[in-house]
C-alpha atoms as a PDB file:
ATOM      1  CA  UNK A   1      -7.534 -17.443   3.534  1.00  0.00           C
ATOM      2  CA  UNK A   2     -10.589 -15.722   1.957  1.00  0.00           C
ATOM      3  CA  UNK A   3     -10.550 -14.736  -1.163  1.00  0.00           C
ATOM      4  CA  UNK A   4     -12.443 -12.549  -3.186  1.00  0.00           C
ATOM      5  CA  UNK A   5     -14.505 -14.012  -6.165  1.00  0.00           C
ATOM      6  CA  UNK A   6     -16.159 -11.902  -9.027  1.00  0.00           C
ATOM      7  CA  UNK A   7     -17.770 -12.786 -12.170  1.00  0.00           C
ATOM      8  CA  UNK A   8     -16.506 -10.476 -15.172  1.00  0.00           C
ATOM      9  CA  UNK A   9     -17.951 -10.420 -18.795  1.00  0.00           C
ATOM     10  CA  UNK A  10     -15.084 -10.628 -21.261  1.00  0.00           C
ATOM     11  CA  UNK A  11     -15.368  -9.272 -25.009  1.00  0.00           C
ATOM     12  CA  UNK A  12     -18.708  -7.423 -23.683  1.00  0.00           C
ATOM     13  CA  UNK A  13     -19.342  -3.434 -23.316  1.00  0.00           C
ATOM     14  CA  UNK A  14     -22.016  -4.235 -21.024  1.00  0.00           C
ATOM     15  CA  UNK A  15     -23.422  -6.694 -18.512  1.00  0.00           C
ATOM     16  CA  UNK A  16     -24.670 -10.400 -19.145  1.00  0.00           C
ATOM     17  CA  UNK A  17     -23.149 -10.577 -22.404  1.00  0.00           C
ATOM     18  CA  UNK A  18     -19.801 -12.084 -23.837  1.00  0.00           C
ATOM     19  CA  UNK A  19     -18.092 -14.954 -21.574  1.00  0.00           C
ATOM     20  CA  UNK A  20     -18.250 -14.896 -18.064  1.00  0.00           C
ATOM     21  CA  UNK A  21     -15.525 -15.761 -16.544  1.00  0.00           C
ATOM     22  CA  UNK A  22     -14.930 -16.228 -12.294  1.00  0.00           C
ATOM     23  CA  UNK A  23     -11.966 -13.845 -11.643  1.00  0.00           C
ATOM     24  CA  UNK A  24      -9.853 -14.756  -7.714  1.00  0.00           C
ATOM     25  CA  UNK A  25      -8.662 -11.372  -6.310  1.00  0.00           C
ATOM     26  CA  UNK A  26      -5.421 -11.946  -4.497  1.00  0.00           C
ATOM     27  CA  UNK A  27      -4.389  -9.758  -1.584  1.00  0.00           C
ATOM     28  CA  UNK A  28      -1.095  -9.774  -3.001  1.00  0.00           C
ATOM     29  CA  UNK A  29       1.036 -10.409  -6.265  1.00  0.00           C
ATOM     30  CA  UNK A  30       2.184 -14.261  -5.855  1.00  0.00           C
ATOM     31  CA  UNK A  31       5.452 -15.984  -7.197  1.00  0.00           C
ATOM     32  CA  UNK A  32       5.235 -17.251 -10.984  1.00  0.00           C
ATOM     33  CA  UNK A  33       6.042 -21.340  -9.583  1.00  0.00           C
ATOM     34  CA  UNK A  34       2.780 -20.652  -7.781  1.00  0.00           C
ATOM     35  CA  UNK A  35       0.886 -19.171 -10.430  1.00  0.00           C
ATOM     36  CA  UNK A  36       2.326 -22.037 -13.273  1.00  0.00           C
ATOM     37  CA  UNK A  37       1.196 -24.744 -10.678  1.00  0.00           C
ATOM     38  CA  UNK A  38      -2.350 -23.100 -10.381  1.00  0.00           C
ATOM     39  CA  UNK A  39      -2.617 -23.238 -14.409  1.00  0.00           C
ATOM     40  CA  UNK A  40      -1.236 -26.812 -14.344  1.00  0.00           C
ATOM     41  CA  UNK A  41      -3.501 -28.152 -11.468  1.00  0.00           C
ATOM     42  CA  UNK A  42      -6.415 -26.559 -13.665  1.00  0.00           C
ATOM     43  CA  UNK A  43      -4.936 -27.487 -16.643  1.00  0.00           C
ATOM     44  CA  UNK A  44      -8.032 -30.099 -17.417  1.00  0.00           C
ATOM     45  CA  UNK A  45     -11.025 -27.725 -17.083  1.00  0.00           C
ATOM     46  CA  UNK A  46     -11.796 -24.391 -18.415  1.00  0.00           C
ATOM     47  CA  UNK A  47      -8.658 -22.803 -17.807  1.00  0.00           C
ATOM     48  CA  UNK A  48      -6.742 -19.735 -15.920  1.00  0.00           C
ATOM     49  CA  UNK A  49      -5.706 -16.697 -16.941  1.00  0.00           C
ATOM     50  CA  UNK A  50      -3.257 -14.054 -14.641  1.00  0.00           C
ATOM     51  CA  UNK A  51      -5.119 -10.319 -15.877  1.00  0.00           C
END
């Protein structure tokens, strides 16, 4: 599957500024067991957030 990857700046009104952070655009809404073992597999680096 190929997913769409784009960088965001959050807490920023405008580009290059704030924290970037890599946002995954599903094609579709997935189960929350999928979504808690995403956040638990990533659980050791920098972290996931569902927007």
């Amino acid at each position: 599957m190929g997913l769409r990857i784009v960088q965001v700046d959050a807490f920023a009104d405008r580009l290059f500024a704030g924290n970037p952070a890599a946002v995954c655009v599903l094609p579709e809404t997935r189960a929350e067991e999928w979504m808690q073992a995403v956040a638990v597999m990533d659980a050791g680096r920098a972290g996931v957030m569902e927007l």
